[in-house]
C-alpha atoms as a PDB file:
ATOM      1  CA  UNK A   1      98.719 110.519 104.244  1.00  0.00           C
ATOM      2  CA  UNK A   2      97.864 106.572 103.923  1.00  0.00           C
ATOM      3  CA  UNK A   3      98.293 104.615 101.225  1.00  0.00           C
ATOM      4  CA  UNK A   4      96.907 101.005 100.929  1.00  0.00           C
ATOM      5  CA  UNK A   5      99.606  99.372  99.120  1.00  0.00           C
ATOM      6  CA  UNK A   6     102.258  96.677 100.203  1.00  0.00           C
ATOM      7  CA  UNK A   7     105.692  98.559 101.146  1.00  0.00           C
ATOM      8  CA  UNK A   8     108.036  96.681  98.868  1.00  0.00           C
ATOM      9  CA  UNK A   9     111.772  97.621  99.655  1.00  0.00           C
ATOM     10  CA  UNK A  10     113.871  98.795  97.032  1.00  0.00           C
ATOM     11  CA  UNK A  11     116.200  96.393  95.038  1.00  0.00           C
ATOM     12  CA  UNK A  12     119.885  96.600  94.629  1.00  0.00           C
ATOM     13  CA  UNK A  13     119.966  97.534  90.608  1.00  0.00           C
ATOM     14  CA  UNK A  14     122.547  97.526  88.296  1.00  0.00           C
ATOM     15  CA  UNK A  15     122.928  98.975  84.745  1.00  0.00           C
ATOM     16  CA  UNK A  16     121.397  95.038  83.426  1.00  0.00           C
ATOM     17  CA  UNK A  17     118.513  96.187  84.856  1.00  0.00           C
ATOM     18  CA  UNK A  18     118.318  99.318  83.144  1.00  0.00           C
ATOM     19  CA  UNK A  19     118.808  97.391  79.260  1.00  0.00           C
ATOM     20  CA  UNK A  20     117.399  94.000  79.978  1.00  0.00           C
ATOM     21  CA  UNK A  21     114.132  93.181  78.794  1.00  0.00           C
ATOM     22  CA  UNK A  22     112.032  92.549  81.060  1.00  0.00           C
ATOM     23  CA  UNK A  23     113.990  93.225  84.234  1.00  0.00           C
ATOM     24  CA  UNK A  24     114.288  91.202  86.762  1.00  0.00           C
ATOM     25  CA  UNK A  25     111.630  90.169  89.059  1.00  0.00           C
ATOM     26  CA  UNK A  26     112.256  92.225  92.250  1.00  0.00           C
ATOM     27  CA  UNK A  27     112.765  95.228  89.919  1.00  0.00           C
ATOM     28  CA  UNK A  28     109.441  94.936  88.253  1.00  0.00           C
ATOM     29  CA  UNK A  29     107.899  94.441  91.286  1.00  0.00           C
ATOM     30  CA  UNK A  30     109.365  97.814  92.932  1.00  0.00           C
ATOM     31  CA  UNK A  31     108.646  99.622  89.711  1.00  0.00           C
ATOM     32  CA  UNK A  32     105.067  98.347  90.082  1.00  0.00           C
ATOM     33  CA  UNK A  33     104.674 100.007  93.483  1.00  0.00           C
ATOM     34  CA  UNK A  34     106.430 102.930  92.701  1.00  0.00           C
ATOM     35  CA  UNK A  35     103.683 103.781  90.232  1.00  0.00           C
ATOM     36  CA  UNK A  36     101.052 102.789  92.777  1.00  0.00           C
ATOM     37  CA  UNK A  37     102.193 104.942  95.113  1.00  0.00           C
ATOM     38  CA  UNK A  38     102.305 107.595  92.600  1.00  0.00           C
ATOM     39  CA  UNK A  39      99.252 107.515  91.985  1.00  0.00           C
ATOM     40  CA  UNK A  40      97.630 106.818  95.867  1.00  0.00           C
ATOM     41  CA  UNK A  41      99.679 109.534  96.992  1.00  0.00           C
ATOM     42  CA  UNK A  42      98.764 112.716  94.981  1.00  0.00           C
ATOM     43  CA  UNK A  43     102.349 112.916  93.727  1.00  0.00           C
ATOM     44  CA  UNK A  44     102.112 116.928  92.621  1.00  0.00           C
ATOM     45  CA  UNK A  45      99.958 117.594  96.353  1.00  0.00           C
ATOM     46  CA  UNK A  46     102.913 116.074  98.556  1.00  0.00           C
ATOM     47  CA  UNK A  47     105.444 118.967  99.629  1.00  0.00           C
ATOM     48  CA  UNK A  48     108.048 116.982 101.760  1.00  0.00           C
ATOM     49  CA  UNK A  49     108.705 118.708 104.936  1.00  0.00           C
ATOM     50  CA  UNK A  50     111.653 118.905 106.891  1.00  0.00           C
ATOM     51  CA  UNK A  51     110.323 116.064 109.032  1.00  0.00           C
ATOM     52  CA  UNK A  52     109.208 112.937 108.031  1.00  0.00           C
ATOM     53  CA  UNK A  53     106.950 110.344 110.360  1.00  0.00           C
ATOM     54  CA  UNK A  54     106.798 106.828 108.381  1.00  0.00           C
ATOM     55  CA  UNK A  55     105.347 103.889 109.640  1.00  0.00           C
ATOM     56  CA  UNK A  56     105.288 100.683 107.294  1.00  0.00           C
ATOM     57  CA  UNK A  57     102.945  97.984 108.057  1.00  0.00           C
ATOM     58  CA  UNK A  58     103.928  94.636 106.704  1.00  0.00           C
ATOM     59  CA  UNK A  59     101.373  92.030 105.213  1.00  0.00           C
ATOM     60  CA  UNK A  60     101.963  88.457 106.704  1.00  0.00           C
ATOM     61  CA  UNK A  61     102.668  85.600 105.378  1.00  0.00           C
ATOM     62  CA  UNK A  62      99.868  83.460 104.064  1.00  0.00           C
ATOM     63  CA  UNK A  63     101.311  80.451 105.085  1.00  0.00           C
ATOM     64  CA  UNK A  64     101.137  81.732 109.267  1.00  0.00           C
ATOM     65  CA  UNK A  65      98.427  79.948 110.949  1.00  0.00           C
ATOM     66  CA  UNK A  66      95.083  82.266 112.170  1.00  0.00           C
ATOM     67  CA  UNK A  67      96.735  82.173 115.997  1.00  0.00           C
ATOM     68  CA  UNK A  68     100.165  83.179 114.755  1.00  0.00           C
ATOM     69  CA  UNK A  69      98.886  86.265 113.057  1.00  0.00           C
ATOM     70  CA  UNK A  70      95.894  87.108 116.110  1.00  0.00           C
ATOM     71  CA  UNK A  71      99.735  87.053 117.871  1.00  0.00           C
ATOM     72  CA  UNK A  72     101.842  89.389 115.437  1.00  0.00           C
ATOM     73  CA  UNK A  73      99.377  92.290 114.842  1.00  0.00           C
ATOM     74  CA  UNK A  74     101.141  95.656 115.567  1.00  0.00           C
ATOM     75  CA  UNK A  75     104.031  93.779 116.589  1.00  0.00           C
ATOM     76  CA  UNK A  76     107.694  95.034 115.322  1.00  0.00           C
ATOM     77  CA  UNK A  77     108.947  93.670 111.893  1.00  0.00           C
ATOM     78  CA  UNK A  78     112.396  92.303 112.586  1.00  0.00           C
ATOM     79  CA  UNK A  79     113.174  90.903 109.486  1.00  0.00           C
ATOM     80  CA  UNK A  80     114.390  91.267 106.372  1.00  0.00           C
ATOM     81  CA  UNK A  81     113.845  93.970 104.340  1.00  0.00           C
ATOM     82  CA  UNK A  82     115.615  96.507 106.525  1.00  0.00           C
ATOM     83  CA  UNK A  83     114.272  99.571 107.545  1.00  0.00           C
ATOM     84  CA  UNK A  84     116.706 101.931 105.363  1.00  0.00           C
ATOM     85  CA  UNK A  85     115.447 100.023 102.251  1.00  0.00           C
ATOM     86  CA  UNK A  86     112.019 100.488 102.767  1.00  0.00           C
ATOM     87  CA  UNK A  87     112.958 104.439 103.359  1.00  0.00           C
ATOM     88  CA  UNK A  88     114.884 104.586 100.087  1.00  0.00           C
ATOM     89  CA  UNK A  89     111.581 102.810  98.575  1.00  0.00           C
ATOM     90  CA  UNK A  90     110.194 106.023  98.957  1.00  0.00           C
ATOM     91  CA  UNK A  91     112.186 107.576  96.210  1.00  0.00           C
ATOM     92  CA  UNK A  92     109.569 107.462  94.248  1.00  0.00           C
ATOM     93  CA  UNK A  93     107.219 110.400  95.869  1.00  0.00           C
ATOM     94  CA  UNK A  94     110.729 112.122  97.706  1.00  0.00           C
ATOM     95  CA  UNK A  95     112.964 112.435  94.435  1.00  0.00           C
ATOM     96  CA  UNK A  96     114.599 115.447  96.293  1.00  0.00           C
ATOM     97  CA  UNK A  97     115.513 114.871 100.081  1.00  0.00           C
ATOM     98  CA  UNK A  98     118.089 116.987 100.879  1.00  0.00           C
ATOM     99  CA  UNK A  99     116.059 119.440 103.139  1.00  0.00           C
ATOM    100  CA  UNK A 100     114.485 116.531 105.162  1.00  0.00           C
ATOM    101  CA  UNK A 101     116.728 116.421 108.181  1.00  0.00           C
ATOM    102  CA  UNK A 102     114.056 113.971 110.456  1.00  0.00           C
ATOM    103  CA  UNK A 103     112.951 111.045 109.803  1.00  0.00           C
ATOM    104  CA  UNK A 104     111.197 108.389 112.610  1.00  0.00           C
ATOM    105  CA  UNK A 105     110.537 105.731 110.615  1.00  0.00           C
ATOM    106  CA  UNK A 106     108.708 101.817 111.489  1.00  0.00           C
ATOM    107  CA  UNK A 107     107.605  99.222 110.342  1.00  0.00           C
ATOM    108  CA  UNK A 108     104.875  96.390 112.165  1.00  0.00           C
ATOM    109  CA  UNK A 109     103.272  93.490 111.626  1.00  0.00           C
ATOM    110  CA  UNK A 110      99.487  93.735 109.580  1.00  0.00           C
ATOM    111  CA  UNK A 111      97.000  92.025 108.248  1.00  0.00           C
ATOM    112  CA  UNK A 112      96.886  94.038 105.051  1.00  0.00           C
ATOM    113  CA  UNK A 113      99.966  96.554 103.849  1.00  0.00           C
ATOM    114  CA  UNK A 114     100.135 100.381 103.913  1.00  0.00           C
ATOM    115  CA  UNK A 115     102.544 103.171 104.163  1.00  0.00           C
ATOM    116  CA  UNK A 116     101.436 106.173 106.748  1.00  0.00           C
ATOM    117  CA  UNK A 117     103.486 109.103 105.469  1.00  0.00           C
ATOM    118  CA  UNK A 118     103.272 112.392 107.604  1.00  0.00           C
ATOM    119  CA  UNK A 119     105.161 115.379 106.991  1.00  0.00           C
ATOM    120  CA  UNK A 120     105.838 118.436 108.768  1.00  0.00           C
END
């Protein structure tokens, strides 16, 4: 399964987050692509298997030159956010998890962001 949204890690919330009105900024913006991926992924259609094969492609920066991004394409994403918060990200299509006992997960360098999402 693709979907063409930006991965956006999941924040750190709290219970102010829950009660304050509107949230904060990072928390809107996860909330945001949870229901995006909702709704790219056929939420009711995806059975999670007990493998999971996720690859994350990061949009750049529009601030890196043309050559600097010709040069990062499909290169690993060594930054921050980590790896384990773009997996928990996925919370919103996996509510229930405890059978998946797999995972091979990564995340790259793109021009545009998308989540590939394979189970087995």
């Amino acid at each position: 399964m693709l979907a063409e949204i930006d991965p956006v890690a999941k924040p750190r919330m709290t219970r102010r987050d829950k009660w304050l009105s509107p949230p904060r900024k990072c928390v809107q913006k996860y909330r945001k692509f949870a229901d995006d991926l909702r709704q790219s992924i056929l939420y009711d259609e995806f059975v999670p298997g007990f493998r999971l094969v996720l690859e994350f492609h990061i949009p750049m920066p529009k601030s890196w030159s043309k050559k600097k991004k010709a040069e990062m394409v499909g290169k690993p994403h060594q930054q921050t956010p980590d790896l384990d918060n773009f997996i928990k990200s996925l919370d919103a299509i996996v509510p229930e998890d405890c059978g998946i006992w797999d995972i091979h997960a990564k995340k790259f360098w793109s021009i545009t962001g998308r989540i590939y999402l394979e189970n087995k």
